[in-house]
C-alpha atoms as a PDB file:
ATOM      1  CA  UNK A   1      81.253 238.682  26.725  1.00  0.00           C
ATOM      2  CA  UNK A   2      77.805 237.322  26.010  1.00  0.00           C
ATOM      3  CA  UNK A   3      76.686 237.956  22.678  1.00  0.00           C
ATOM      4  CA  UNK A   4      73.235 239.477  21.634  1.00  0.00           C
ATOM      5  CA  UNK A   5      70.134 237.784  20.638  1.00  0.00           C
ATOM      6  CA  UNK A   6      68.983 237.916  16.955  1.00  0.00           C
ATOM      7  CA  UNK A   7      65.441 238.788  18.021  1.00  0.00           C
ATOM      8  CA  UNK A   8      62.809 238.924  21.164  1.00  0.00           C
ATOM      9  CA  UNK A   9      62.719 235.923  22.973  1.00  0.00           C
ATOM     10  CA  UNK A  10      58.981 235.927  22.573  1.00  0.00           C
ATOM     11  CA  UNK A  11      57.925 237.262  19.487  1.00  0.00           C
ATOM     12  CA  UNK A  12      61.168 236.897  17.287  1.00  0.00           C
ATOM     13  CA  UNK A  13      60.610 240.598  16.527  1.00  0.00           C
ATOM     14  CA  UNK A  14      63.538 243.058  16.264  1.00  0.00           C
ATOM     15  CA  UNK A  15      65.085 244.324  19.182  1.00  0.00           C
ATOM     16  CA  UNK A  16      64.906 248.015  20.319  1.00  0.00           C
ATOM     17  CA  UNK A  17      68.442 250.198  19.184  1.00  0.00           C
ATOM     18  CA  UNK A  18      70.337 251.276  22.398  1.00  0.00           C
ATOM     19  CA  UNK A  19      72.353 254.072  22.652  1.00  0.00           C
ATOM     20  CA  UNK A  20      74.155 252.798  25.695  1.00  0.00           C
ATOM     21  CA  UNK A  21      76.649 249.755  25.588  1.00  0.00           C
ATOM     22  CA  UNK A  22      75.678 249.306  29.411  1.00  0.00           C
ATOM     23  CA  UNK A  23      73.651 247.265  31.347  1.00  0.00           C
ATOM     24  CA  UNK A  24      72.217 244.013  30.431  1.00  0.00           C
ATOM     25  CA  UNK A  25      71.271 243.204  26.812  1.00  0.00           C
ATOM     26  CA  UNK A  26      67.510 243.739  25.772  1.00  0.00           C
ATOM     27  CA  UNK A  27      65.454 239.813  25.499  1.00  0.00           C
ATOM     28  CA  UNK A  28      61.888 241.401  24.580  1.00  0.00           C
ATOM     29  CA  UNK A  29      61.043 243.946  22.086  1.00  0.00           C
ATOM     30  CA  UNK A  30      58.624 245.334  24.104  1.00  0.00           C
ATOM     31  CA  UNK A  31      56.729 245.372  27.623  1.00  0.00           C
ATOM     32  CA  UNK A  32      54.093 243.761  26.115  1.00  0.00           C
ATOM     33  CA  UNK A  33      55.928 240.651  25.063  1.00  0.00           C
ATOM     34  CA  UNK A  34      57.998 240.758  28.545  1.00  0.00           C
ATOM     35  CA  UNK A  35      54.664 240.960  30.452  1.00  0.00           C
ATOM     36  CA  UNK A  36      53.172 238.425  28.064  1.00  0.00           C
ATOM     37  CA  UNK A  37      56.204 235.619  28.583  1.00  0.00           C
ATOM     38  CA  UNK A  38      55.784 236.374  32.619  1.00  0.00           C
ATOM     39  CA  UNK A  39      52.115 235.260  32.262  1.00  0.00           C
ATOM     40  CA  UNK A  40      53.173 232.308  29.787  1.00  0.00           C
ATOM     41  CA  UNK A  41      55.917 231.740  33.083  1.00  0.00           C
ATOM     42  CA  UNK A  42      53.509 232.047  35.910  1.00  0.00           C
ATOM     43  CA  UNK A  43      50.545 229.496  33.956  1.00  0.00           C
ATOM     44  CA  UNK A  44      53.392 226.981  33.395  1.00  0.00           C
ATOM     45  CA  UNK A  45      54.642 226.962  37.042  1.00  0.00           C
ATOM     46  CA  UNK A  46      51.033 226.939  38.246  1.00  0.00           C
ATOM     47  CA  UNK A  47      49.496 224.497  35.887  1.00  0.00           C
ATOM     48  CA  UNK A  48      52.620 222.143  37.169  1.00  0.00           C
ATOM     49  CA  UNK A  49      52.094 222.954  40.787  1.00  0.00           C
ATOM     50  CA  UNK A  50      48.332 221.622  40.210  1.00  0.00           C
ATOM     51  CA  UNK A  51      49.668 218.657  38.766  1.00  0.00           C
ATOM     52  CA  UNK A  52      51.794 217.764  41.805  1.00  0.00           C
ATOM     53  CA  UNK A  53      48.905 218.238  44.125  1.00  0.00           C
ATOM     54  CA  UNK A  54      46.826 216.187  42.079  1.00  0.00           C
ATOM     55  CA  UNK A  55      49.183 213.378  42.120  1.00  0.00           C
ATOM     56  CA  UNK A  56      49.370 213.854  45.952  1.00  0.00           C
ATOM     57  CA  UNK A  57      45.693 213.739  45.953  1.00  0.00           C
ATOM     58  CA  UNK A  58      45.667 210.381  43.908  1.00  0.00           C
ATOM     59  CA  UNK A  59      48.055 208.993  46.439  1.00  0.00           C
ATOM     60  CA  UNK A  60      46.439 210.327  49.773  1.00  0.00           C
ATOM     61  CA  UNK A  61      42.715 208.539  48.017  1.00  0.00           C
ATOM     62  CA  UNK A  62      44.835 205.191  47.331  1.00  0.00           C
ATOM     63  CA  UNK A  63      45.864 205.751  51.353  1.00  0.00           C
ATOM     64  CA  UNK A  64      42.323 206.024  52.340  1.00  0.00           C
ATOM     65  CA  UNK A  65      41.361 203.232  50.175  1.00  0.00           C
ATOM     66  CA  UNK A  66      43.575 201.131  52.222  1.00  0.00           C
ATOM     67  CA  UNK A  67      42.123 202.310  55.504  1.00  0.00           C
ATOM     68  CA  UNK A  68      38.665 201.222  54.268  1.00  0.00           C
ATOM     69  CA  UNK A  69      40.181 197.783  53.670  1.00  0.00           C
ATOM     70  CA  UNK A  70      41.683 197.252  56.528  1.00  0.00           C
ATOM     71  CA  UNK A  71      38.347 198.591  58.454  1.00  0.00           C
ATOM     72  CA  UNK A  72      36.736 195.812  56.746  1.00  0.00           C
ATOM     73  CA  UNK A  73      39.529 193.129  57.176  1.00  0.00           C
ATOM     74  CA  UNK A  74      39.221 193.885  61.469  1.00  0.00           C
ATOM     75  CA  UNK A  75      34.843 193.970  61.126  1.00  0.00           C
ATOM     76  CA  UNK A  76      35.421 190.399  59.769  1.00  0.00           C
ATOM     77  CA  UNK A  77      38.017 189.698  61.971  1.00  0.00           C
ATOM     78  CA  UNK A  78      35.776 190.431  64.749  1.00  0.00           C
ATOM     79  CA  UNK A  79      32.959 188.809  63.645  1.00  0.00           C
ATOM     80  CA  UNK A  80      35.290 185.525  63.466  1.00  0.00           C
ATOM     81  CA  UNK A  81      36.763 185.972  66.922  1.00  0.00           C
ATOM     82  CA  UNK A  82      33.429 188.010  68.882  1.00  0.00           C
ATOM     83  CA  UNK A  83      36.668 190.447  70.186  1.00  0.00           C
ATOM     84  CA  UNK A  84      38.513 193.257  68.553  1.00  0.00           C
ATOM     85  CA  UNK A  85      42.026 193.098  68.364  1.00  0.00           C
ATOM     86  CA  UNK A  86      42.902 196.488  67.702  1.00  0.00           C
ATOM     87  CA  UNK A  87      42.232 199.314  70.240  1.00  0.00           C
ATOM     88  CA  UNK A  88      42.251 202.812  68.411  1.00  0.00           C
ATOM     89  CA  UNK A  89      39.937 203.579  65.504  1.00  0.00           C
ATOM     90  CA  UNK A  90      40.624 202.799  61.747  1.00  0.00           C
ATOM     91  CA  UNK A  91      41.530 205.872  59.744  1.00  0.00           C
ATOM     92  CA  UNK A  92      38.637 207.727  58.945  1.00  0.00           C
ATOM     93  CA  UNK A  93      36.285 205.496  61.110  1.00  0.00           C
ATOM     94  CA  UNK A  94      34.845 207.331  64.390  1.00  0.00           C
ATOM     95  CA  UNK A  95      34.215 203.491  66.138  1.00  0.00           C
ATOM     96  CA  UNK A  96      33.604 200.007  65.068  1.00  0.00           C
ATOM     97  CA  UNK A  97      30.217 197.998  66.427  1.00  0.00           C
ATOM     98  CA  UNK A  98      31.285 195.844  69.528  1.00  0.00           C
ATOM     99  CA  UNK A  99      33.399 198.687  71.150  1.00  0.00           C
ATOM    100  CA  UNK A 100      30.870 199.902  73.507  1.00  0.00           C
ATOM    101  CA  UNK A 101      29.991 203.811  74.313  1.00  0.00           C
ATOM    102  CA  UNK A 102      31.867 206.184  72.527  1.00  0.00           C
ATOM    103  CA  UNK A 103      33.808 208.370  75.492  1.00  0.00           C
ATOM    104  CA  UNK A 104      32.443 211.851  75.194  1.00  0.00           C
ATOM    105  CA  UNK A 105      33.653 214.695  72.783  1.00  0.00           C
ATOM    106  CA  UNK A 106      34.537 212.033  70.269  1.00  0.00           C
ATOM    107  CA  UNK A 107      34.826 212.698  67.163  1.00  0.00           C
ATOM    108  CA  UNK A 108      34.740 216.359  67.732  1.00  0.00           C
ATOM    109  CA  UNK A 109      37.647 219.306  66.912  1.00  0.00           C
ATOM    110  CA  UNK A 110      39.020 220.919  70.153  1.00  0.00           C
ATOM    111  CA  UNK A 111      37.235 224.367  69.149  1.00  0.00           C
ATOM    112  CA  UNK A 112      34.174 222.010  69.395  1.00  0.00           C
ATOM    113  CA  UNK A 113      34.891 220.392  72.208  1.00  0.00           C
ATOM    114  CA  UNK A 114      35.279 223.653  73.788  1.00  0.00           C
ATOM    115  CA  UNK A 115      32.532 225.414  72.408  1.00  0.00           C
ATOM    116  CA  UNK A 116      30.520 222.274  74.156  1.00  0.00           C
ATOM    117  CA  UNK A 117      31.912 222.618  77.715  1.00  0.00           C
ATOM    118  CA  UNK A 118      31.245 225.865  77.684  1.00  0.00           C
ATOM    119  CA  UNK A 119      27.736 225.538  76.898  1.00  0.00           C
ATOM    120  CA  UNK A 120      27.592 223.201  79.472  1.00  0.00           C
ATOM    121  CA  UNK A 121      28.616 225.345  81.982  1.00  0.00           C
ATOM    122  CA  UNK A 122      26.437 228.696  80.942  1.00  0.00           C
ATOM    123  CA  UNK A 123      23.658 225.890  80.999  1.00  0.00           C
ATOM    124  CA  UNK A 124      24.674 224.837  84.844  1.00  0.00           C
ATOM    125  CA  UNK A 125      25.209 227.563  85.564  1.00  0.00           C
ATOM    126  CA  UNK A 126      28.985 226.403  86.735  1.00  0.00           C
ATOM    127  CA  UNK A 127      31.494 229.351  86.219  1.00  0.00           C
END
């Protein structure tokens, strides 16, 4: 049998009187100090949800700090050799100097890229 609390779990107050040995034990006084303890809940969980994605955040900007550095590791290594060794983009770089025309639509989302074609054909008038 679990025994009863001494007061509210909030509040320490006393306890409401029950009539009925039924049902699960009373923990708050009132609704007020159950409603208040579900805020004091809900803040806790959310102000540790925010510091999780912060630390994620801190990560992810270490990450791209990395990509910058290694953009500017290949821009020297280029102008050492006069070629580029790598093919695709750097993280967060569109293209480097030296890799010639960038193909068309780069850089651009697919909604974009749509949205663009099909200006291109209203403008051509090609259906």
């Amino acid at each position: 049998m679990q025994t009863m609390a001494a007061g509210c779990v909030r509040c320490g107050g006393e306890l409401p009187v029950r009539t009925d040995p039924r049902g699960r034990p009373a923990r708050y006084c009132s609704d007020a100090c159950r409603a208040a303890a579900s805020r004091e809940r809900t803040e806790t969980a959310h102000r540790a949800a925010l510091a999780d994605a912060e630390a994620r955040a801190y990560a992810r900007g270490r990450a791209a700090g990395y990509a910058e550095g290694r953009a500017e590791a290949l821009r020297a290594q280029e102008g050492r050799t006069g070629a580029r060794t790598a093919t695709a983009p750097v993280a967060g770089e569109q293209y480097l100097p030296g890799m010639g025309a960038a193909p068309a639509g780069a850089g651009m989302s697919r909604q974009q890229r749509r949205a663009a074609e099909r200006a291109a054909r209203k403008s051509g008038g090609v259906r």
